[in-house]
Protein backbone atom coordinates (compact mmCIF):
# COMPACT_ATOMS: atom_id res chain seq x y z
CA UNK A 1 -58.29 -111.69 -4.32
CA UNK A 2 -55.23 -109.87 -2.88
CA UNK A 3 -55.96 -110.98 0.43
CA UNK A 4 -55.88 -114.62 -0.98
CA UNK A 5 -52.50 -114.20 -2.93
CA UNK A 6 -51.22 -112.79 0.98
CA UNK A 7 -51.77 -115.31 2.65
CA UNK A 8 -50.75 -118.06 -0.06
CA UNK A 9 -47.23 -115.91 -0.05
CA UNK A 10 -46.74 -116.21 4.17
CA UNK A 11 -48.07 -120.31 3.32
CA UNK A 12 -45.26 -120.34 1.37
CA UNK A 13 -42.34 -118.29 3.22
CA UNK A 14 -43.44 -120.95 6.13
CA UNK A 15 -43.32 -123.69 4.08
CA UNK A 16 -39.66 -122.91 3.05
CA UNK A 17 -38.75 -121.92 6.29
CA UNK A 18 -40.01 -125.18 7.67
CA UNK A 19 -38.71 -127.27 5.01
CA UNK A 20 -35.21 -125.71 5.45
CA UNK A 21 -35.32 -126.30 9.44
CA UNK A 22 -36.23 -129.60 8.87
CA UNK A 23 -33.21 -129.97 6.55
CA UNK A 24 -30.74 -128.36 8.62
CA UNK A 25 -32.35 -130.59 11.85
CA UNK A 26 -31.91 -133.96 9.85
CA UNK A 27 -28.38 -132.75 8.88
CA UNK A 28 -27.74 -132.04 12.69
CA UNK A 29 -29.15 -135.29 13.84
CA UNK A 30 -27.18 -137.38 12.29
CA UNK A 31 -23.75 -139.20 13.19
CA UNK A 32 -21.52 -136.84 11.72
CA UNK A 33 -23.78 -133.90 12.84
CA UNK A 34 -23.79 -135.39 16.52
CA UNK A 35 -20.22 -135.87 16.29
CA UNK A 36 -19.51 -132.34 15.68
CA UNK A 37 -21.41 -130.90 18.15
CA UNK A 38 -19.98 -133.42 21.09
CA UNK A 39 -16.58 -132.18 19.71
CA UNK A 40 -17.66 -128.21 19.57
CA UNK A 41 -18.92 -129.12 23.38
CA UNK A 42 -15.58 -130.62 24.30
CA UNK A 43 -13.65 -127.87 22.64
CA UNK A 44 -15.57 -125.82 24.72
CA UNK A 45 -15.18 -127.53 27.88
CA UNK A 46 -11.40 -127.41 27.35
CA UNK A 47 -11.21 -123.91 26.66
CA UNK A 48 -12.96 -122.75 29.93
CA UNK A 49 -11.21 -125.08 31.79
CA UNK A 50 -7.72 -123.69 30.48
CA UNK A 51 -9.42 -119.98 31.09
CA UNK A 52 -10.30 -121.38 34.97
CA UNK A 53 -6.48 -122.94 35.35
CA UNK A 54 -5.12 -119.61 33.85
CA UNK A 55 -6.74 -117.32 36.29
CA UNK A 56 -6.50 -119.58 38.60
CA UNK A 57 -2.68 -119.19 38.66
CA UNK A 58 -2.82 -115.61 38.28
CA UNK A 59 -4.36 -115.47 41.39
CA UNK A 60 -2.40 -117.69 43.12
CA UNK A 61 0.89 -115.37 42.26
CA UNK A 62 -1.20 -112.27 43.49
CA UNK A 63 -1.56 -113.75 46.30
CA UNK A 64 2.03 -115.36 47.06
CA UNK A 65 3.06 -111.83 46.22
CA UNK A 66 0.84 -110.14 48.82
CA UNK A 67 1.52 -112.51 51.39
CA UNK A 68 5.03 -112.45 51.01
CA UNK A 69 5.82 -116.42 49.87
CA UNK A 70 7.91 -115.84 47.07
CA UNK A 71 10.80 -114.73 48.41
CA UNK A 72 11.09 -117.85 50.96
CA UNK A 73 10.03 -120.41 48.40
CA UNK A 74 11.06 -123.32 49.78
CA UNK A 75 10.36 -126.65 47.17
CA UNK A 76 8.61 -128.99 50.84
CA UNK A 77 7.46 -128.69 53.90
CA UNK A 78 10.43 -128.29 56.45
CA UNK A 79 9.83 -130.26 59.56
CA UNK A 80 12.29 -130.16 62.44
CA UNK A 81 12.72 -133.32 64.81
């Protein structure tokens, strides 16, 4: 008897679990839910592209310092003729 009224208990934790995933995968699936997880993908996309560009230019100045270039920083090439 007890082992019947265990296993009718984990039938129904898995039945609510499934019916809530389910739930929250129909919510997901849909046009708004779509929408805000292209948007949470851009946002991301955007962020660690700003992260790359900021580094980027850190860099870049580390360099320019170590190489000398920014105290003759001229705004072209110069070409003599």
């Amino acid at each position: 008897m007890v082992k019947k009224l265990f296993w009718v208990g984990i039938g129904v934790g898995v039945g609510v679990l499934a019916t809530r995933k389910v739930g929250s995968l129909r919510q997901n699936l849909g046009r708004d839910g779509l929408n805000r997880s292209v948007g949470r993908l851009a946002d991301a996309l955007a962020y660690s592209a700003d992260a790359f560009r900021d580094g980027m230019h850190g860099r870049e100045a580390e360099l320019r310092t170590a190489l000398g270039l920014d105290t003759a920083h001229t705004t072209g090439p110069s070409h003599r003729g």
